[in-house]
Protein backbone atom coordinates (compact mmCIF):
# COMPACT_ATOMS: atom_id res chain seq x y z
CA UNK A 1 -144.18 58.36 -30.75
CA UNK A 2 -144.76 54.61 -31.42
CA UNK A 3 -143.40 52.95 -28.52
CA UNK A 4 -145.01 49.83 -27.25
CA UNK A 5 -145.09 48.42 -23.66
CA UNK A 6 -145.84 45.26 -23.29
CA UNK A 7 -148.62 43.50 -20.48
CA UNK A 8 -147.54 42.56 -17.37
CA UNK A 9 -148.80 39.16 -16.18
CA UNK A 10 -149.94 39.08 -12.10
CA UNK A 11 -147.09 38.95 -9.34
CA UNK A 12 -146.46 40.22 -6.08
CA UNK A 13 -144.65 43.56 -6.98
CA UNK A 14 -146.11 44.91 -10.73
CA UNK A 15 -144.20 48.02 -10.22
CA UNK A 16 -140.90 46.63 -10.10
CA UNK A 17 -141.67 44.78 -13.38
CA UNK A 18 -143.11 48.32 -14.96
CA UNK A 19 -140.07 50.24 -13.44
CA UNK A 20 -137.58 47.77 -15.19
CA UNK A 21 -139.60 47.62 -18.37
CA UNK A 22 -138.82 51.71 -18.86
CA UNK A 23 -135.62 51.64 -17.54
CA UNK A 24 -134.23 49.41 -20.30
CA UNK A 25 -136.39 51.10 -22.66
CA UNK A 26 -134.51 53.90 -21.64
CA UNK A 27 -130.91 52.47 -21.52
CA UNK A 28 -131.35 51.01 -25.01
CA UNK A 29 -132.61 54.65 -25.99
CA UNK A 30 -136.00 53.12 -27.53
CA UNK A 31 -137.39 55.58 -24.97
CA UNK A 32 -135.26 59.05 -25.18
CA UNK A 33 -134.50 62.00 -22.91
CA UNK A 34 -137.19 64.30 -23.15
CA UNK A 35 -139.60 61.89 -24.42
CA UNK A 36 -142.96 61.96 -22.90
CA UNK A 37 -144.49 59.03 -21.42
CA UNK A 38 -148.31 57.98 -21.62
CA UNK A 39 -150.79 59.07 -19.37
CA UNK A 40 -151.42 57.40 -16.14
CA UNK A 41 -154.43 55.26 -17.39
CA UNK A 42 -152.88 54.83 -21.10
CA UNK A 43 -150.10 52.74 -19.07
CA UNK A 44 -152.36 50.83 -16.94
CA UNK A 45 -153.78 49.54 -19.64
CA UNK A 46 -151.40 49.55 -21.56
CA UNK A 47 -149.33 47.04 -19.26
CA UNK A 48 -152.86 45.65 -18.21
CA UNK A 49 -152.30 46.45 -14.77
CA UNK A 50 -154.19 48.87 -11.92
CA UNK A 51 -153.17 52.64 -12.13
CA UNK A 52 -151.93 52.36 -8.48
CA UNK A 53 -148.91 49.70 -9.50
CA UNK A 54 -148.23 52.76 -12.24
CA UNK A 55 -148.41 55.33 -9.67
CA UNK A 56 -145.86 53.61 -8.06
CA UNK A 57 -143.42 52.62 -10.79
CA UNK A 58 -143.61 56.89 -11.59
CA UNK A 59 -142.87 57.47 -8.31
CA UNK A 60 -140.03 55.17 -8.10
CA UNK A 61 -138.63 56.23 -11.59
CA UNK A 62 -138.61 59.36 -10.07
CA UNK A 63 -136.69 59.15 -6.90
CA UNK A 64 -133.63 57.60 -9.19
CA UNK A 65 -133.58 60.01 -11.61
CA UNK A 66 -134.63 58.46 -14.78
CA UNK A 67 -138.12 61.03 -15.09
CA UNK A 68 -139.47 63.96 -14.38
CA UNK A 69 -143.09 64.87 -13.03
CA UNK A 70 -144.33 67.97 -14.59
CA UNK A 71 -147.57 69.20 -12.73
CA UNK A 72 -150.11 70.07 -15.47
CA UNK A 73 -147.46 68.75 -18.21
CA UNK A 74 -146.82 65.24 -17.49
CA UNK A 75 -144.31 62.85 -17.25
CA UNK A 76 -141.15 62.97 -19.14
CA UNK A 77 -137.59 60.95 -19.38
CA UNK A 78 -135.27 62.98 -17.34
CA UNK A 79 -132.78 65.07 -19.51
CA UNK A 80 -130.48 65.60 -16.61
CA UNK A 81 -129.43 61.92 -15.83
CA UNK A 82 -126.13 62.33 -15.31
CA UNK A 83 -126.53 64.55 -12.65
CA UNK A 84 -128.66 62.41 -10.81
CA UNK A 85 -126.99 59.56 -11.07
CA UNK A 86 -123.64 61.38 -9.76
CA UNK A 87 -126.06 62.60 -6.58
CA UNK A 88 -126.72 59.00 -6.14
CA UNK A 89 -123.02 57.74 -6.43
CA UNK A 90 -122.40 60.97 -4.10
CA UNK A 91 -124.70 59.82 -1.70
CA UNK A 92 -123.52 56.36 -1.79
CA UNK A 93 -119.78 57.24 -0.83
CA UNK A 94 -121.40 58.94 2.03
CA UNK A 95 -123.39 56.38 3.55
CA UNK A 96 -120.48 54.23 3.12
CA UNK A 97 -118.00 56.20 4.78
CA UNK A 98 -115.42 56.35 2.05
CA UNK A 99 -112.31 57.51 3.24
CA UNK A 100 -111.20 61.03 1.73
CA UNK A 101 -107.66 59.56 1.36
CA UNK A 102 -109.32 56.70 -0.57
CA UNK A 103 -110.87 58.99 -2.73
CA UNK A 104 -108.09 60.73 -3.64
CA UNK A 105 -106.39 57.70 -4.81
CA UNK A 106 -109.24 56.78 -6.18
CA UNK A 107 -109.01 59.86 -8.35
CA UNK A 108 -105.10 59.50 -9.21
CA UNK A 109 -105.83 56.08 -10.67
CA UNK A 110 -108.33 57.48 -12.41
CA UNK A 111 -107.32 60.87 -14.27
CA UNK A 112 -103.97 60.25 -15.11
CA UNK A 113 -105.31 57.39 -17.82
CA UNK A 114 -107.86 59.99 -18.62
CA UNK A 115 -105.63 62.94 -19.99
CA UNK A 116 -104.42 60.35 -22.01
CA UNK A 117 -107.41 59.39 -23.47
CA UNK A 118 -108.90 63.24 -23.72
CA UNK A 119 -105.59 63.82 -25.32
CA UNK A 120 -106.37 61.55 -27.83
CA UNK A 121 -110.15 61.65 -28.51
CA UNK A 122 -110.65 65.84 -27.49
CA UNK A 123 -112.82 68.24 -30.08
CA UNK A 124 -111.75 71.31 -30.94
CA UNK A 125 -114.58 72.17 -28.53
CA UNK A 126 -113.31 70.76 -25.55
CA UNK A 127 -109.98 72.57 -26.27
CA UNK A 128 -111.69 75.84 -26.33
CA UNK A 129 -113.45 75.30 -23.03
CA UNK A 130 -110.73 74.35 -21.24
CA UNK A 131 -108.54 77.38 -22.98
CA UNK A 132 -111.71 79.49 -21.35
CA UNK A 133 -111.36 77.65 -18.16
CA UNK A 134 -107.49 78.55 -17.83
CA UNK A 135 -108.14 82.14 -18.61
CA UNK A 136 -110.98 82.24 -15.54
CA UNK A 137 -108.07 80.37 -12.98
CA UNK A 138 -105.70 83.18 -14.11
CA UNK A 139 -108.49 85.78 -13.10
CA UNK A 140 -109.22 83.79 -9.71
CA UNK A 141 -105.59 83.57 -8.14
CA UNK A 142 -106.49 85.61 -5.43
CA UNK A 143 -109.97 84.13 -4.99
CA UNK A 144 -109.31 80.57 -3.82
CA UNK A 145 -112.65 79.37 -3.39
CA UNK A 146 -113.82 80.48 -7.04
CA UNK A 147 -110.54 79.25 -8.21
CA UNK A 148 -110.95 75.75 -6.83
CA UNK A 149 -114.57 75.73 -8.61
CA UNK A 150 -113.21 76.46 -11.97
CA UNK A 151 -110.37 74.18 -11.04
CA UNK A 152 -113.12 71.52 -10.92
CA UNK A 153 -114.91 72.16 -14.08
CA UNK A 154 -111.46 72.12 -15.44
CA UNK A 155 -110.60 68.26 -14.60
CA UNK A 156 -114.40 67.61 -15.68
CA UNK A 157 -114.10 68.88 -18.93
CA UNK A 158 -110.93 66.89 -19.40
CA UNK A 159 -113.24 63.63 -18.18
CA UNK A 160 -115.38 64.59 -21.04
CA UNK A 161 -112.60 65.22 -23.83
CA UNK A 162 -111.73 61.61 -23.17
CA UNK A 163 -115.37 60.82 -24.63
CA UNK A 164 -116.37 57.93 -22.20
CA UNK A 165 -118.98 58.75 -20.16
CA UNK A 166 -118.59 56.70 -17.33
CA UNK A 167 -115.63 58.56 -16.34
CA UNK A 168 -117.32 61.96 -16.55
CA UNK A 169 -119.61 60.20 -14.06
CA UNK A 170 -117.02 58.57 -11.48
CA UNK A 171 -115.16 61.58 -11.81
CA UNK A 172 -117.60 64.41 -10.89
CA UNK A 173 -119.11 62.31 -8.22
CA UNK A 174 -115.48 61.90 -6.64
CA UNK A 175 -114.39 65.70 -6.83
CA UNK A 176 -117.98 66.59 -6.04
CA UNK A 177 -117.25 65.04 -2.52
CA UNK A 178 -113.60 66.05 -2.31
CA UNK A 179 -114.93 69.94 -2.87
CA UNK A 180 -117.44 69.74 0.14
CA UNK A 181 -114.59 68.01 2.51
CA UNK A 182 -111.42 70.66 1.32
CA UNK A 183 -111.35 71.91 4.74
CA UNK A 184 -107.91 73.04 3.32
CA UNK A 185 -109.02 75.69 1.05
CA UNK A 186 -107.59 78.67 3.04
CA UNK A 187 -104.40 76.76 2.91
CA UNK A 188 -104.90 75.99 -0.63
CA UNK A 189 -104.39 80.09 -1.64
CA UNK A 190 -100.41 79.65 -1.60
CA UNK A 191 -101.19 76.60 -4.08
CA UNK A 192 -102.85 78.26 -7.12
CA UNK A 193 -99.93 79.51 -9.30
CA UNK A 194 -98.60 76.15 -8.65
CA UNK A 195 -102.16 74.80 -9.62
CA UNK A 196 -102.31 76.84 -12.85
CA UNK A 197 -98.87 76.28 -14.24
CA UNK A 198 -99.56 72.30 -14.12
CA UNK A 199 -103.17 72.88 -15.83
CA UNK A 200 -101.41 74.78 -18.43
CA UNK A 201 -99.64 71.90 -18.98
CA UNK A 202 -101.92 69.45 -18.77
CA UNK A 203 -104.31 71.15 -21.56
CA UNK A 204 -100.40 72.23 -23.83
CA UNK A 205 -100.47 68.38 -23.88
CA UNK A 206 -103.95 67.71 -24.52
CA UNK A 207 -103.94 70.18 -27.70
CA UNK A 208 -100.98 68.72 -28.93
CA UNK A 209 -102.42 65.41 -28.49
CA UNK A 210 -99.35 64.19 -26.74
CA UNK A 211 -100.83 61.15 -25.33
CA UNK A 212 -98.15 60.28 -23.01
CA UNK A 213 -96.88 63.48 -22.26
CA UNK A 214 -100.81 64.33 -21.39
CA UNK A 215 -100.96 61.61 -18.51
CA UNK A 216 -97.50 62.67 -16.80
CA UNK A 217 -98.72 66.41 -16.55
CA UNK A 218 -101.81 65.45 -14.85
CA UNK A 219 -100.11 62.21 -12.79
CA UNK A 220 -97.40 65.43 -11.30
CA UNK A 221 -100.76 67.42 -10.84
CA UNK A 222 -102.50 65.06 -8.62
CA UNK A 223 -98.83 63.73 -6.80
CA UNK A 224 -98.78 68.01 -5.87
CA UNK A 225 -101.96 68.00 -4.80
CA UNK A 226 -101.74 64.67 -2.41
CA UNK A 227 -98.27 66.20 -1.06
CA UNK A 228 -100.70 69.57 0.14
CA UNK A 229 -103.36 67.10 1.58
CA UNK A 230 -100.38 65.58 2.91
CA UNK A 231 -99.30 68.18 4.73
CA UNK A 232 -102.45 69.57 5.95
């Protein structure tokens, strides 16, 4: 791998200037996920600085997501990114104390335009997940916990039919923290043939590539789903 990282000159904080340096070498995918970086000492002096500012840019690379530390293997771009960076946005929402109710809407402004979209750009591979995913909801009517999981993975996959990324992102991160707080899932039992039949819909749309058609089956999804958080 011929990748070249260029000297840092003296300042306060080297590791900040190291940590930025393989970040956009990253996001501009001159460095790629599962690459492996140099040694320790090949990047000090490499960047002509001391080992300990590379310690710390590691370290810090680490702790958002963007490497891994293997012990005995090394150190590696992370292949997983997206997950971390949806524990991050997770965690965010958190500290901030972002209303459920917000997120919600949040998530109706949000996945209505997507069916569209997935209904336009989907693969004959997302179609067949989602087909699999409907066939696991019809088995898990009478398990409402593993139904809402599949549920989930469900408006997920549609987030990645539409073939932006971001939105796989926003949208995993805002479910993710809608799961943990559905203190209504007992409730949510006399919902799931109700759930399923507007899935079905959604994905009859999304096959047929029935752009519009695609956005109002998910838009009455979500406008059920508020009425039962609603209610409870």
């Amino acid at each position: 791998m011929n990748v070249k990282y260029r000297p840092i000159g003296p300042q306060e904080k080297l590791y900040k200037t190291i940590v930025n340096q393989i970040r956009d070498m990253i996001v501009s995918g001159e460095l790629k996920k599962g690459d492996q970086l140099p040694s320790e000492r090949d990047m000090a002096t490499q960047f002509g600085v001391s080992r300990t500012a590379v310690r710390e840019a590691i370290k810090s690379l680490s702790e958002i997501g963007l490497i891994d530390i293997m012990v005995g293997k090394g150190t590696f771009v992370a292949n997983n990114t997206t997950d971390r960076i949806v524990e991050s946005v997770n965690l965010l929402l958190h500290v901030e104390q972002v209303k459920i109710e917000d997120l919600h809407h949040a998530r109706m402004v949000l996945e209505a335009p997507i069916a569209k979209l997935a209904a336009k750009n989907r693969s004959e591979e997302n179609v067949a997940q989602l087909t699999c995913l409907i066939e696991k909801m019809e088995e898990t009517q009478e398990q409402t916990q593993e139904f809402i999981d599949v549920d989930t993975e469900f408006h997920i996959e549609v987030a990645r039919a539409s073939g932006n990324t971001a939105f796989i992102v926003l949208i995993q991160a805002i479910i993710k923290i809608l799961r943990s707080e559905r203190t209504y899932a007992m409730d949510f039992q006399d919902q799931t043939e109700s759930a399923l039949k507007h899935h079905k819909q959604i994905l009859k749309m999304i096959i047929a590539q029935d752009e519009g058609k695609a956005e109002k089956a998910m838009q009455s999804h979500l406008d059920t789903v508020n009425e039962v958080i609603q209610s409870l």
